[in-house]
Each structure stands twice: as structure tokens, then as C-alpha cells.
N, C-alpha and C. Protein backbone atom coordinates (compact mmCIF):
# COMPACT_ATOMS: atom_id res chain seq x y z
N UNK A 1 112.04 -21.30 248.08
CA UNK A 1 113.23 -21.85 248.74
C UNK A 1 112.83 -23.10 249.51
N UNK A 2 113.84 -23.73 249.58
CA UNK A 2 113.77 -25.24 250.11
C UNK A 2 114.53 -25.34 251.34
N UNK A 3 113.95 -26.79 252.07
CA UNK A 3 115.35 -27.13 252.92
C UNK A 3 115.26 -28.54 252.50
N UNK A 4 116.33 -28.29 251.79
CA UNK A 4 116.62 -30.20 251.11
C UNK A 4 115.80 -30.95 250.31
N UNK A 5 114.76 -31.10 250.18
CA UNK A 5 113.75 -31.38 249.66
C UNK A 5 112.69 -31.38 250.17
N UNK A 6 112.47 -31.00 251.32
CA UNK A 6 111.06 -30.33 251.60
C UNK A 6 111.08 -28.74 251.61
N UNK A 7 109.80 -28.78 251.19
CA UNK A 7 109.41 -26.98 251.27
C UNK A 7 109.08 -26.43 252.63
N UNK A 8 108.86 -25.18 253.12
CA UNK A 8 108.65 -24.38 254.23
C UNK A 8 107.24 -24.95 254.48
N UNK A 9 106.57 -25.15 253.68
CA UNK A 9 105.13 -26.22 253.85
C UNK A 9 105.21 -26.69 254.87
N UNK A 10 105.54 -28.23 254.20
CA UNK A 10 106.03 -29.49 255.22
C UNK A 10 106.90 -29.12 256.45
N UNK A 11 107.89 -28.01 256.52
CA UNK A 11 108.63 -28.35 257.15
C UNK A 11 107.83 -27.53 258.89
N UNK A 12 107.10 -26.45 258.47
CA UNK A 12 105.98 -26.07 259.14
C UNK A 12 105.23 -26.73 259.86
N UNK A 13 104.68 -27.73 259.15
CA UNK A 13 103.54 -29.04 259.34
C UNK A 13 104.34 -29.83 260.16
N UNK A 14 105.46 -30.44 259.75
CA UNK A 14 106.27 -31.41 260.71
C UNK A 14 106.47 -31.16 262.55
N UNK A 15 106.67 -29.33 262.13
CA UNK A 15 106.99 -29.07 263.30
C UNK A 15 105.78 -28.17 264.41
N UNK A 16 104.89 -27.95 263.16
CA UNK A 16 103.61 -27.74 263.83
C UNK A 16 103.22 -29.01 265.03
N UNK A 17 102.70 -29.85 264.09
CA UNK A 17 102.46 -31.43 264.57
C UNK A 17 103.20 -31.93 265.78
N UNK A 18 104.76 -32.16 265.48
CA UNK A 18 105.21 -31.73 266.60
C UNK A 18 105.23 -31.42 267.83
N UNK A 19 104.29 -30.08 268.03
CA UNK A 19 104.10 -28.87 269.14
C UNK A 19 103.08 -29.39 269.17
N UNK A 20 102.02 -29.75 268.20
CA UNK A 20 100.58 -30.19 269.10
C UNK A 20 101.01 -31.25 269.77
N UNK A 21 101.18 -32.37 269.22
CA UNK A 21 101.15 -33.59 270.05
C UNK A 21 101.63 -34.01 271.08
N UNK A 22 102.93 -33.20 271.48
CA UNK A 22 103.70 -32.78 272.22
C UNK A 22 102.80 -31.59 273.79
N UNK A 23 102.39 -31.50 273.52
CA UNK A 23 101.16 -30.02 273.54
C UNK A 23 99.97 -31.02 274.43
N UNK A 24 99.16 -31.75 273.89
CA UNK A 24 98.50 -32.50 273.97
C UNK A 24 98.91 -33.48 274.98
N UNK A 25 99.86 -33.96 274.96
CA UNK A 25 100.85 -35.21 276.33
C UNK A 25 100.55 -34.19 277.46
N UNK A 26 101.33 -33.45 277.27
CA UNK A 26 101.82 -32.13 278.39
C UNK A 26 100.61 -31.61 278.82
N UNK A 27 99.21 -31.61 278.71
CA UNK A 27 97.82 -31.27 278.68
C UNK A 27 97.37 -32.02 279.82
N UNK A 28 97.68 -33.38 279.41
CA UNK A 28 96.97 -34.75 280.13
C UNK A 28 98.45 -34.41 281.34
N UNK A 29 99.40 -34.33 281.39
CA UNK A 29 100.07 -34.44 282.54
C UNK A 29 99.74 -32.87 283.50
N UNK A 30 99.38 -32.19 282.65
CA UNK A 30 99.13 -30.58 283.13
C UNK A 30 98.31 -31.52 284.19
N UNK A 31 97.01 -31.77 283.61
CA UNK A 31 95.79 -31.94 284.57
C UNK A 31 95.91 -32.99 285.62
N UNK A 32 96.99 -33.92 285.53
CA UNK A 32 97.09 -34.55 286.68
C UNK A 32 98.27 -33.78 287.72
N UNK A 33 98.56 -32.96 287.16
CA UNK A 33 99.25 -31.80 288.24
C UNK A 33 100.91 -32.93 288.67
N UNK A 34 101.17 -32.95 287.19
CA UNK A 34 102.55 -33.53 287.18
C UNK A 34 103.45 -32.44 286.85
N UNK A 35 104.84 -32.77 287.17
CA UNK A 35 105.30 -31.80 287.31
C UNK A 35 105.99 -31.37 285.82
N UNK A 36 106.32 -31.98 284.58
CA UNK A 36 106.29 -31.91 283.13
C UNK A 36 104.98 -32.01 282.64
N UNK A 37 104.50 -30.51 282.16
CA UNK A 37 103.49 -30.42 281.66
C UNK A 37 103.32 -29.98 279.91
N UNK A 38 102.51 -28.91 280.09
CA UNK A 38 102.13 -28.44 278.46
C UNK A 38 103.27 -28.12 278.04
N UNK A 39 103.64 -27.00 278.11
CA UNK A 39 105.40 -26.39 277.71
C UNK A 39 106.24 -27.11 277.72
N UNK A 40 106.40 -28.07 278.85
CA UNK A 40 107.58 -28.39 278.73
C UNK A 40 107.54 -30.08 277.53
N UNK A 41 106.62 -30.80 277.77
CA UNK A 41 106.29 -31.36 276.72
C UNK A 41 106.33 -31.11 274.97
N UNK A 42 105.82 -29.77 275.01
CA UNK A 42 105.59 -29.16 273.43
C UNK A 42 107.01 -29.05 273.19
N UNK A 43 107.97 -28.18 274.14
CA UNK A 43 109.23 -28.37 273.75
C UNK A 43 110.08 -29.55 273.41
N UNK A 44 110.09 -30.36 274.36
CA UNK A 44 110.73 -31.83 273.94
C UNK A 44 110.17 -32.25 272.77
N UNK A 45 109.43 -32.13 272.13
CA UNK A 45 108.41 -32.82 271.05
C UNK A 45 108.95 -31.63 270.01
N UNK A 46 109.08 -30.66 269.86
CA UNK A 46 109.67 -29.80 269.44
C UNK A 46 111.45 -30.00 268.78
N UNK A 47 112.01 -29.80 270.09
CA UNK A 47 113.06 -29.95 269.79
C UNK A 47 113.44 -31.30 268.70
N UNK A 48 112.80 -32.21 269.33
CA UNK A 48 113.30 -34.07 268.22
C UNK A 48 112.51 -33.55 267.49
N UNK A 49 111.70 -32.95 266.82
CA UNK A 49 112.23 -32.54 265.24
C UNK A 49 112.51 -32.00 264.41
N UNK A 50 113.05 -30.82 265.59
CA UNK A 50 114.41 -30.22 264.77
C UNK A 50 115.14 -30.67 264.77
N UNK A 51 115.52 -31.75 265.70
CA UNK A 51 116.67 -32.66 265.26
C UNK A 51 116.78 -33.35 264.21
N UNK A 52 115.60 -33.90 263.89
CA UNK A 52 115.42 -34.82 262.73
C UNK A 52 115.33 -34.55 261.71
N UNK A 53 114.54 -33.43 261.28
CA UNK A 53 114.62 -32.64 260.38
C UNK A 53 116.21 -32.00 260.10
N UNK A 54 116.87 -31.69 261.07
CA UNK A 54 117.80 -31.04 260.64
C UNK A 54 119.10 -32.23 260.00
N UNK A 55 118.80 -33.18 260.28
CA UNK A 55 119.26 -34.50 259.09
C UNK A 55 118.92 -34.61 258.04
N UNK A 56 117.53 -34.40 257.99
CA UNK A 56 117.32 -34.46 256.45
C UNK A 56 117.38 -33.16 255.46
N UNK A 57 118.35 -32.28 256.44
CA UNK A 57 118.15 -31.04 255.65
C UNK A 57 119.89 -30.71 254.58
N UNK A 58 120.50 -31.73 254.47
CA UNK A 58 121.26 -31.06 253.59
C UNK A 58 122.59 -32.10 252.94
N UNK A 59 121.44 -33.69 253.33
CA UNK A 59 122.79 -34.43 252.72
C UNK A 59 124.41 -34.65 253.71
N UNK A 60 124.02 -34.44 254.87
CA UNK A 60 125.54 -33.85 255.69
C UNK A 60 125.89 -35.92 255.93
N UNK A 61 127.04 -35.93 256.25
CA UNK A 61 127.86 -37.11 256.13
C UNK A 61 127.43 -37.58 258.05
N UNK A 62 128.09 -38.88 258.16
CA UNK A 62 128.11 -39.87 259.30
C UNK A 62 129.27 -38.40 260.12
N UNK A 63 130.23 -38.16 259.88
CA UNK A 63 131.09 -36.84 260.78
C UNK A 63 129.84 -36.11 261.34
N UNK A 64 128.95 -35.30 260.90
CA UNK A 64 128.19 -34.56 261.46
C UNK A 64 127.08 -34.78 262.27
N UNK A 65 126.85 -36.23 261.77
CA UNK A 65 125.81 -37.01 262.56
C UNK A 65 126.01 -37.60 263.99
N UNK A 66 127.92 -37.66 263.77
CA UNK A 66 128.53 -37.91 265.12
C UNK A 66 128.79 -36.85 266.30
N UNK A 67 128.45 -35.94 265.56
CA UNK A 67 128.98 -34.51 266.10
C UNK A 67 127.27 -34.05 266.80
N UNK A 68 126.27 -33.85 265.99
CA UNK A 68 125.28 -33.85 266.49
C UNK A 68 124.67 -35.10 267.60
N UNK A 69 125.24 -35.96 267.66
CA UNK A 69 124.93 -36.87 268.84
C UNK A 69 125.94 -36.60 270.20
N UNK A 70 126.94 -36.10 269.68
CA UNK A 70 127.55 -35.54 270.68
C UNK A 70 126.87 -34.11 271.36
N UNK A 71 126.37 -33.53 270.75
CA UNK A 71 125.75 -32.13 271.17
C UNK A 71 124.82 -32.79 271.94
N UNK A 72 123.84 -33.37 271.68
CA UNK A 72 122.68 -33.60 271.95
C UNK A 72 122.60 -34.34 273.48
N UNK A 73 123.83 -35.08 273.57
CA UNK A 73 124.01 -35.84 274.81
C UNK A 73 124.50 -34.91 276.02
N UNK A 74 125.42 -33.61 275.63
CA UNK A 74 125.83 -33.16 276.31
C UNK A 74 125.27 -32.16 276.84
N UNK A 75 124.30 -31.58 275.74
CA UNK A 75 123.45 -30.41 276.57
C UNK A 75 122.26 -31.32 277.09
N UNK A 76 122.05 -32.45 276.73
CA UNK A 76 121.00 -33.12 278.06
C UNK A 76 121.96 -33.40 279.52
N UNK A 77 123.17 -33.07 279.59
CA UNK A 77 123.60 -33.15 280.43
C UNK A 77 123.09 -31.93 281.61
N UNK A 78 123.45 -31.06 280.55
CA UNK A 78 123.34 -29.62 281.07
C UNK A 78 122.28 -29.60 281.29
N UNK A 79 120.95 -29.32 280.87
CA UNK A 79 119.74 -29.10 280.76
C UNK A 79 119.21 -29.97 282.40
N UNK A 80 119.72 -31.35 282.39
CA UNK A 80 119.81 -32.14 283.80
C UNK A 80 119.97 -31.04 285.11
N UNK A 81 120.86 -30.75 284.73
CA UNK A 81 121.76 -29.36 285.97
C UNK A 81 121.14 -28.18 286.19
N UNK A 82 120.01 -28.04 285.09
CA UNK A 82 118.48 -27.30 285.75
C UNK A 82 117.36 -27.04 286.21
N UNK A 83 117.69 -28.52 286.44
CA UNK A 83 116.25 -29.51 287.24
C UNK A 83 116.97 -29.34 288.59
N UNK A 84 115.33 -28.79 289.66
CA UNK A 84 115.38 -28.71 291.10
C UNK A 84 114.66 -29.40 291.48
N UNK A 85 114.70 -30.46 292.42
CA UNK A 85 113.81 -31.20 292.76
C UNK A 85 113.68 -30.85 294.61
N UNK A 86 112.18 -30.49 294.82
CA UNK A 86 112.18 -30.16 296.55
C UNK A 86 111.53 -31.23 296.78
N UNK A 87 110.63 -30.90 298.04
CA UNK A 87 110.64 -32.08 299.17
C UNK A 87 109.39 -33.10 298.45
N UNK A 88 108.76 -32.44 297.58
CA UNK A 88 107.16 -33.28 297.06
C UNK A 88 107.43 -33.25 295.58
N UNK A 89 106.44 -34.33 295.10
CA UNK A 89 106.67 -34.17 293.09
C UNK A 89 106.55 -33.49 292.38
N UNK A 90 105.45 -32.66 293.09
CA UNK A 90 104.71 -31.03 292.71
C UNK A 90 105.89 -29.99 293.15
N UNK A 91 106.67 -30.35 293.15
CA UNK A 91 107.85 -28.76 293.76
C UNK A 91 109.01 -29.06 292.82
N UNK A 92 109.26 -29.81 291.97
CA UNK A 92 110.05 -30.13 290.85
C UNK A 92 110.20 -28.71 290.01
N UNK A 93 110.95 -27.86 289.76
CA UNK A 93 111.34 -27.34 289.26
C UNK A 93 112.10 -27.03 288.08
N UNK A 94 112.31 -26.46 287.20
CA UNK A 94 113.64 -26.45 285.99
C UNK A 94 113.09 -26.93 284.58
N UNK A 95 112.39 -27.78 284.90
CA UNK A 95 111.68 -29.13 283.47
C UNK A 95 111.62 -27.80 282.10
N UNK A 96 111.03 -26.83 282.18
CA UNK A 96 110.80 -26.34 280.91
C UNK A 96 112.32 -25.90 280.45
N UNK A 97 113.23 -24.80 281.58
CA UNK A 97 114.15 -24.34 281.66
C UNK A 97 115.07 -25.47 281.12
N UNK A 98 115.50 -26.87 281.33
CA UNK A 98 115.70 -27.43 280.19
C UNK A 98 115.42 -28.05 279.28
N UNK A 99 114.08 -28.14 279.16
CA UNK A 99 113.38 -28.50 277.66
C UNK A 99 114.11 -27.11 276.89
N UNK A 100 114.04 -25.78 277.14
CA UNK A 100 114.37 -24.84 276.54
C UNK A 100 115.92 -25.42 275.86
N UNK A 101 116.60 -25.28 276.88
CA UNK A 101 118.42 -25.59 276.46
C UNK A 101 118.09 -26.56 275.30
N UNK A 102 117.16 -27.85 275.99
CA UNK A 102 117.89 -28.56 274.82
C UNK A 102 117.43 -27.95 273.12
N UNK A 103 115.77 -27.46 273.60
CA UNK A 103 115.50 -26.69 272.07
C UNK A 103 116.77 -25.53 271.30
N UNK A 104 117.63 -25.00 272.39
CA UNK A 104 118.17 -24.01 271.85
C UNK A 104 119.43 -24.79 270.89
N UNK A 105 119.95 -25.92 271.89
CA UNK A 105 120.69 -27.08 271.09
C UNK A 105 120.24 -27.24 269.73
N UNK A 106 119.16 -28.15 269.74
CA UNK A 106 118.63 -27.87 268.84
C UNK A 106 118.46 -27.22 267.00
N UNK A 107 118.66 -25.89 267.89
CA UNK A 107 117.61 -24.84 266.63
C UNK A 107 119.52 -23.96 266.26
N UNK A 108 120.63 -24.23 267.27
CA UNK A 108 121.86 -24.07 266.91
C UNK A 108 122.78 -24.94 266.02
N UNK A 109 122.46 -26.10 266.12
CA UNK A 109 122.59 -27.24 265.56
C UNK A 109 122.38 -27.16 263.78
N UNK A 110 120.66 -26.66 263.69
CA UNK A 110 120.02 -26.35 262.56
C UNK A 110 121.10 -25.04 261.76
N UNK A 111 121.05 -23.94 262.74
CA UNK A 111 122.07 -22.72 262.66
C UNK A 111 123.12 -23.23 261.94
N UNK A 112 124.06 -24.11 262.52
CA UNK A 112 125.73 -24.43 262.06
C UNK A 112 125.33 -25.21 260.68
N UNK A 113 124.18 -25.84 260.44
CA UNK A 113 123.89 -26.79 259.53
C UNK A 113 123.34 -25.61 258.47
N UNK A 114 123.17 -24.16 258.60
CA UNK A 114 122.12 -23.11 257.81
C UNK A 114 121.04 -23.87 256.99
N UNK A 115 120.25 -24.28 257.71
CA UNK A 115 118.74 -24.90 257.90
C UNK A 115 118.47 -24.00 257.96
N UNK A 116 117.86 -22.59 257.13
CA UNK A 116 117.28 -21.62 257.69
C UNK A 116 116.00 -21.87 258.43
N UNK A 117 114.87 -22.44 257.07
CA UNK A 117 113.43 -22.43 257.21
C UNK A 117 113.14 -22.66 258.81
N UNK A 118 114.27 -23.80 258.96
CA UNK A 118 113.74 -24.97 260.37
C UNK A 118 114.24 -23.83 261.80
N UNK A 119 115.18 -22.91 261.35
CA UNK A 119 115.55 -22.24 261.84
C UNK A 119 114.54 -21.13 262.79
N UNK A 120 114.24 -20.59 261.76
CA UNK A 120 113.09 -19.38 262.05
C UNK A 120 111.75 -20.57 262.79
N UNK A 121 111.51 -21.48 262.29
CA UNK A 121 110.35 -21.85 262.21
C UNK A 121 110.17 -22.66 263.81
N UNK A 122 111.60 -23.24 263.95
CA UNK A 122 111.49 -23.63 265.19
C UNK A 122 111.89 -22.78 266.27
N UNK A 123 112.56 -21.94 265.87
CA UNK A 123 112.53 -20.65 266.78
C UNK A 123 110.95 -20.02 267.19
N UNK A 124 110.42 -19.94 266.80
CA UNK A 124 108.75 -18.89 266.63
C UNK A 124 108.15 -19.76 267.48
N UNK A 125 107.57 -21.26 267.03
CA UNK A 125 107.20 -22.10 267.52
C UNK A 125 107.59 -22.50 268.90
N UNK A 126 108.81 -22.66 269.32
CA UNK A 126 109.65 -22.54 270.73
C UNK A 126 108.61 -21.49 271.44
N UNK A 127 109.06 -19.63 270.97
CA UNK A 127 109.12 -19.03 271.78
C UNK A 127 107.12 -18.86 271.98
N UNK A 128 106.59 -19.62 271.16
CA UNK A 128 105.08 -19.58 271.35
C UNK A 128 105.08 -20.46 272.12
N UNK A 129 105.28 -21.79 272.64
CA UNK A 129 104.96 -22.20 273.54
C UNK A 129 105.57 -21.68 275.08
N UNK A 130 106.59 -21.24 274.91
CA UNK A 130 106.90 -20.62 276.51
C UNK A 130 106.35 -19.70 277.02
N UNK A 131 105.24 -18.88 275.84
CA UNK A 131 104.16 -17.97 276.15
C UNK A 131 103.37 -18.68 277.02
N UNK A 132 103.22 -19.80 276.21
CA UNK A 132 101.44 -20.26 277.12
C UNK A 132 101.66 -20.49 278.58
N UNK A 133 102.40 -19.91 279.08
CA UNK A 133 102.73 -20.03 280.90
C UNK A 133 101.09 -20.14 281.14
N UNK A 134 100.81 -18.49 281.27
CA UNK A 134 99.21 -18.14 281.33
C UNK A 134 98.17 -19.00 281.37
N UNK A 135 97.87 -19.60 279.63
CA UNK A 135 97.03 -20.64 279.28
C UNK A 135 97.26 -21.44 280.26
N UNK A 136 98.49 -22.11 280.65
CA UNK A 136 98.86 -23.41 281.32
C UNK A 136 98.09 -23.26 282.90
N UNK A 137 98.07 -21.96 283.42
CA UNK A 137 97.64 -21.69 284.77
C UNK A 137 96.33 -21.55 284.43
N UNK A 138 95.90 -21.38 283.60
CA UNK A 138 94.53 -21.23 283.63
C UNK A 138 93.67 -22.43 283.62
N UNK A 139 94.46 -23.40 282.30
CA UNK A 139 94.32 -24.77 282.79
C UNK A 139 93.75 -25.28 284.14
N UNK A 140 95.55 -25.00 284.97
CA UNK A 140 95.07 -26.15 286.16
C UNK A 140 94.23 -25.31 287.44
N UNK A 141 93.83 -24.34 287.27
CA UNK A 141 92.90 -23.08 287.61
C UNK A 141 91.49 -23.84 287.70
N UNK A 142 90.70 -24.02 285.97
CA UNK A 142 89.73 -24.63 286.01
C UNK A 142 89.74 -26.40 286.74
N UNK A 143 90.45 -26.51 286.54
CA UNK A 143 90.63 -28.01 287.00
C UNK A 143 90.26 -28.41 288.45
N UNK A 144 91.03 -27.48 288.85
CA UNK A 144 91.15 -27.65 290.37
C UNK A 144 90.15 -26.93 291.66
């Protein structure tokens, strides 16, 4: 089975890649003890390409492309409205909580579009990086 003309392969790899590099940003900001780090990075990096991917997944017209830019603007609205910011840069709060929303945007988006592959695949991938809380503390653990 396919999604559009790529196989579960590629579409794996795209979104693997993705999560590292994404992964990797969020690493280097982990260790300077910024307040968007590993997770929440891997997600944003995540989510744009399920977005992108989920364009190239089925031929859909300029209507849907308008419709998905509309989603996309509005749950960054939302996702905004779960950011806490306290008295220092380090007390910033929410950043993953909406990296999440917008991934869930996202991977719903893929849903209404029945993108399965990108579906499952960016689902799994999502909920593996909101694991690495742990890893992430352990991180700035050694660091510090």
C-alpha cells in the first residue's frame, strides 16, 4: 500500500528525519537551558511534515489547500493560548503542550485527507517523542 506515490518506506524516512533534525535543534537549545527544547522542537519539525506530506498524499485541489491553511493558522492560534510565560525565560511554560496541538492538527488534517500510512506513522513518532521527558532531564542533569 501506498500514500500517493510514495511507499510507507519513504514516508517513514521523511518523517523519521524530520524528528531527528528537529530532535537535534531542540538538543542544542536543551543545553543552553532555553526554554523550547528537544520535544518540543522534534514536534514542530514533525508536525511540517505531516503537513507536507499530507499534500502530496492524494492529488487534493487548491479548496483543500485553502482549507488546510486555514487549520493550520488557527490552531497556531490556539496552541499560542498554551504558552505561560513567568517572571524569567527559564519559567516559560506550554511550548511542547502546543507543539502537541499543532501536531494533533496536523495528523487530523492527514485523518480527513485518509493518509493512513502518515497517519499511524506520525502518530507513533509524536507520541515517542513526548516520552523522552526523562531523556530530556537527564540531558540537562549531566550538563549542569
Amino acid at each position: 500500500m501506498t500514500m500517493g506515490s510514495l511507499g510507507y518506506g519513504d514516508v517513514f524516512l521523511r518523517l523519521g528525519a524530520a524528528v531527528l533534525v528537529g530532535a537535534l535543534i531542540g538538543l542544542d537549545r536543551e543545553i543552553r537551558d532555553k526554554p523550547a527544547g528537544l520535544r518540543t522542537m522534534a514536534l514542530v519539525s514533525l508536525g511540517s511534515a505531516v503537513f507536507v506530506l499530507t499534500t502530496l498524499g492524494g492529488g487534493f485541489g487548491d479548496p483543500t489547500s485553502r482549507v488546510i491553511q486555514g487549520i493550520v493558522t488557527g490552531v497556531g492560534f490556539l496552541g499560542a493560548g498554551s504558552i505561560i510565560r513567568g517572571q524569567s525565560e527559564q519559567s516559560v511554560r506550554g511550548l511542547t503542550t502546543a507543539a502537541s496541538i499543532w501536531l494533533s492538527s496536523a495528523i487530523g488534517i492527514a485523518c480527513g485527507l485518509a493518509l493512513w500510512p502518515l497517519v499511524v506513522m506520525g502518530t507513533l513518532l509524536g507520541l515517542l517523542i513526548l516520552v523522552f521527558e526523562p531523556f530530556e532531564r537527564w540531558i540537562k542533569g549531566r550538563i549542569q
